[in-house]
C-alpha atoms as a PDB file:
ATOM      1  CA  UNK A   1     -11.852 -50.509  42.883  1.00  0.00           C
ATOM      2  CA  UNK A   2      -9.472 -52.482  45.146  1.00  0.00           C
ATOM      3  CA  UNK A   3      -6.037 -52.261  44.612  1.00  0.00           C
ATOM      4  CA  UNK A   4      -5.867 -55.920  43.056  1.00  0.00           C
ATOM      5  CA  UNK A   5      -8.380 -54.850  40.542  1.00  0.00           C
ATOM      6  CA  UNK A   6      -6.327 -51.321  39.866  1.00  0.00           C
ATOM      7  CA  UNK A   7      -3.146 -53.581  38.831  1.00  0.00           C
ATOM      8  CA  UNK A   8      -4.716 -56.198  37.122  1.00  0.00           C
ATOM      9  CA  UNK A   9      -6.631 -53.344  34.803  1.00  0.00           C
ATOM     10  CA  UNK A  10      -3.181 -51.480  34.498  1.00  0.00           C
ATOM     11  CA  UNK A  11      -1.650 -54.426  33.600  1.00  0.00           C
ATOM     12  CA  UNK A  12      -4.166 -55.651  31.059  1.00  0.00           C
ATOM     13  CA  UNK A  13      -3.464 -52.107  29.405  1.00  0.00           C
ATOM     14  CA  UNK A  14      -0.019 -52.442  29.474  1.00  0.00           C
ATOM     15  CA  UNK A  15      -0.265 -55.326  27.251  1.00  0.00           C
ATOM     16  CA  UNK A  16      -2.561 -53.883  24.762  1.00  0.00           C
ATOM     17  CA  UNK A  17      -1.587 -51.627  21.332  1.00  0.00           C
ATOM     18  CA  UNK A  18      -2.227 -48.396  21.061  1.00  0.00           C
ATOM     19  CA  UNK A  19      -5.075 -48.668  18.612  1.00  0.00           C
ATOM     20  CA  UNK A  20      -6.776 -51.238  21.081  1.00  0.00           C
ATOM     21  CA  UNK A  21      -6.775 -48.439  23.739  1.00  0.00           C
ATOM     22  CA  UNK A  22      -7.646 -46.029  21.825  1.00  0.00           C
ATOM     23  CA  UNK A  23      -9.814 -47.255  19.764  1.00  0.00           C
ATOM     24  CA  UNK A  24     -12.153 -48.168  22.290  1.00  0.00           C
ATOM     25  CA  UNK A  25     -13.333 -45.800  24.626  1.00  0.00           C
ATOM     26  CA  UNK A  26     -14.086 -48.129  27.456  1.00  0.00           C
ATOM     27  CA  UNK A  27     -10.649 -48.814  27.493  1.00  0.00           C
ATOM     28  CA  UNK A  28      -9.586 -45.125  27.691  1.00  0.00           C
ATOM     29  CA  UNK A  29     -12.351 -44.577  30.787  1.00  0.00           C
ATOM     30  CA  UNK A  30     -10.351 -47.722  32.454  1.00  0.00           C
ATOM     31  CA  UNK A  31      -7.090 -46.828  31.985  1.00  0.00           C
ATOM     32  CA  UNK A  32      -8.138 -42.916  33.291  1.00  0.00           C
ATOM     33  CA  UNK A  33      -9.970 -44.294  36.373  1.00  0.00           C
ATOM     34  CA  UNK A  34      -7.383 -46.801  37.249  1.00  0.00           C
ATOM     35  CA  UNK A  35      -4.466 -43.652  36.894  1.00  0.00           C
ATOM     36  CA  UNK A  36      -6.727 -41.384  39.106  1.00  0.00           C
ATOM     37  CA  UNK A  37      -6.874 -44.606  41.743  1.00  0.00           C
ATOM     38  CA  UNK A  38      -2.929 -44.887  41.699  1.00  0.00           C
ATOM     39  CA  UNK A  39      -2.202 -41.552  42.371  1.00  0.00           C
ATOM     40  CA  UNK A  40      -5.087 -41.310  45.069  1.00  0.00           C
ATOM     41  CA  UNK A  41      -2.765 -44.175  46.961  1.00  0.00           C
ATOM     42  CA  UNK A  42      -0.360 -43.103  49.438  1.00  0.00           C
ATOM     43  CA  UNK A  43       3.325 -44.236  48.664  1.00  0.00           C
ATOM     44  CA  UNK A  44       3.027 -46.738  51.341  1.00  0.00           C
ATOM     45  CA  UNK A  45      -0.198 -48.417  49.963  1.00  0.00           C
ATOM     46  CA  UNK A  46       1.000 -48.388  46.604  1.00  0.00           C
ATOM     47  CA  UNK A  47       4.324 -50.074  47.248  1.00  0.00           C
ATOM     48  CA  UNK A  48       2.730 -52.418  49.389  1.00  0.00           C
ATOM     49  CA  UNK A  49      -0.436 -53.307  46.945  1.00  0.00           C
ATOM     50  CA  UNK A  50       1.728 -53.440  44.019  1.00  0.00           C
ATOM     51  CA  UNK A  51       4.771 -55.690  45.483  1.00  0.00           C
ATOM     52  CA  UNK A  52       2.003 -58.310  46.377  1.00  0.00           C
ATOM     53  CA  UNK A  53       0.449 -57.747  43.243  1.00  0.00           C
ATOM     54  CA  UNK A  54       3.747 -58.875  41.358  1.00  0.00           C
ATOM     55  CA  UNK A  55       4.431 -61.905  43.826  1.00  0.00           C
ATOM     56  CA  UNK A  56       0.937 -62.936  43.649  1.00  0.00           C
ATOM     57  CA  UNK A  57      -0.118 -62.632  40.352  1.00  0.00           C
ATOM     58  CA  UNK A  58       3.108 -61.796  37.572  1.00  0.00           C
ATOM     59  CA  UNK A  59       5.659 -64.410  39.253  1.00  0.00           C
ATOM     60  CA  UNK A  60       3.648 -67.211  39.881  1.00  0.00           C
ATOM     61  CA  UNK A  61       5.343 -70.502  38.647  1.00  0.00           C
ATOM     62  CA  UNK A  62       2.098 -70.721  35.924  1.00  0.00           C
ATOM     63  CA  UNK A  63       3.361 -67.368  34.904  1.00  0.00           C
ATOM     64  CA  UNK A  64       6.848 -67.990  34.607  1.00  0.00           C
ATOM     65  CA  UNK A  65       6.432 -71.323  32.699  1.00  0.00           C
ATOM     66  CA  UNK A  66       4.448 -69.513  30.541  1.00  0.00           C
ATOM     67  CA  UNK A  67       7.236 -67.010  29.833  1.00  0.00           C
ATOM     68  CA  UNK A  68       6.360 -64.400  32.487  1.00  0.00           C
ATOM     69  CA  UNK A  69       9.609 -63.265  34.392  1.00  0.00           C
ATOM     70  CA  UNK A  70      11.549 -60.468  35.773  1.00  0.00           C
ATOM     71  CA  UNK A  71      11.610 -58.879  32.433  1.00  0.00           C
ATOM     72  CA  UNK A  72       8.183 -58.908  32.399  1.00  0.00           C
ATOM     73  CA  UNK A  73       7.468 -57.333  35.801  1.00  0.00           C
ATOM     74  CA  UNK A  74      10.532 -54.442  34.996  1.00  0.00           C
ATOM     75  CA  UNK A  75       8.852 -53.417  32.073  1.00  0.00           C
ATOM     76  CA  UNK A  76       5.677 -53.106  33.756  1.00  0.00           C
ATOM     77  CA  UNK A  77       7.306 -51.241  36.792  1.00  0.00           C
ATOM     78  CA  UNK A  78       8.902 -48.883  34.640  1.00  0.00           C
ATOM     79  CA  UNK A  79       5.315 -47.860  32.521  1.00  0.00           C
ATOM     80  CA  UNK A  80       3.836 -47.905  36.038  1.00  0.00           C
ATOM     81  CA  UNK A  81       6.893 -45.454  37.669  1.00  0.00           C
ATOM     82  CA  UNK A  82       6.407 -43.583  34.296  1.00  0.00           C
ATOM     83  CA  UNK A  83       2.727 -42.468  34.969  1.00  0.00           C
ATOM     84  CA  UNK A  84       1.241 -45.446  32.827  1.00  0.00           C
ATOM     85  CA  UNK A  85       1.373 -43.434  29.792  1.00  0.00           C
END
């Protein structure tokens, strides 16, 4: 997986209950392989893949108008900083 893909995954988890992670096993496989690819990144490649990631994808204007923001992207940083648990 490319690092887009990794955040994009992770982020799509984020977003989803409980019971739809782990309710589905899929989704548990996912969200396993996509923490094993984060913490295979150095420091420098994650900072760098994830602050594009954010520009690119969670603050676009599309995003924003549709109620994306910095709220958004904090709580996201702080489940990602918290091992994505």
């Amino acid at each position: 997986m490319i690092p887009h893909e990794i955040w994009t995954n992770l982020e799509m988890i984020f977003h989803l209950t409980p019971r739809q992670l782990y309710d589905s096993p899929e989704m548990e496989e996912l969200h396993r392989d996509c923490r094993r690819a984060v913490t295979r990144m150095s420091n420098s490649e994650k900072r760098d893949s994830l602050s594009r990631y954010v520009r690119d994808v969670m603050l676009t204007e599309d995003q924003i108008a549709h109620g994306g923001g910095w709220e958004t992207v904090l709580a996201f940083l702080d489940w990602v900083d918290g091992g994505m648990e």
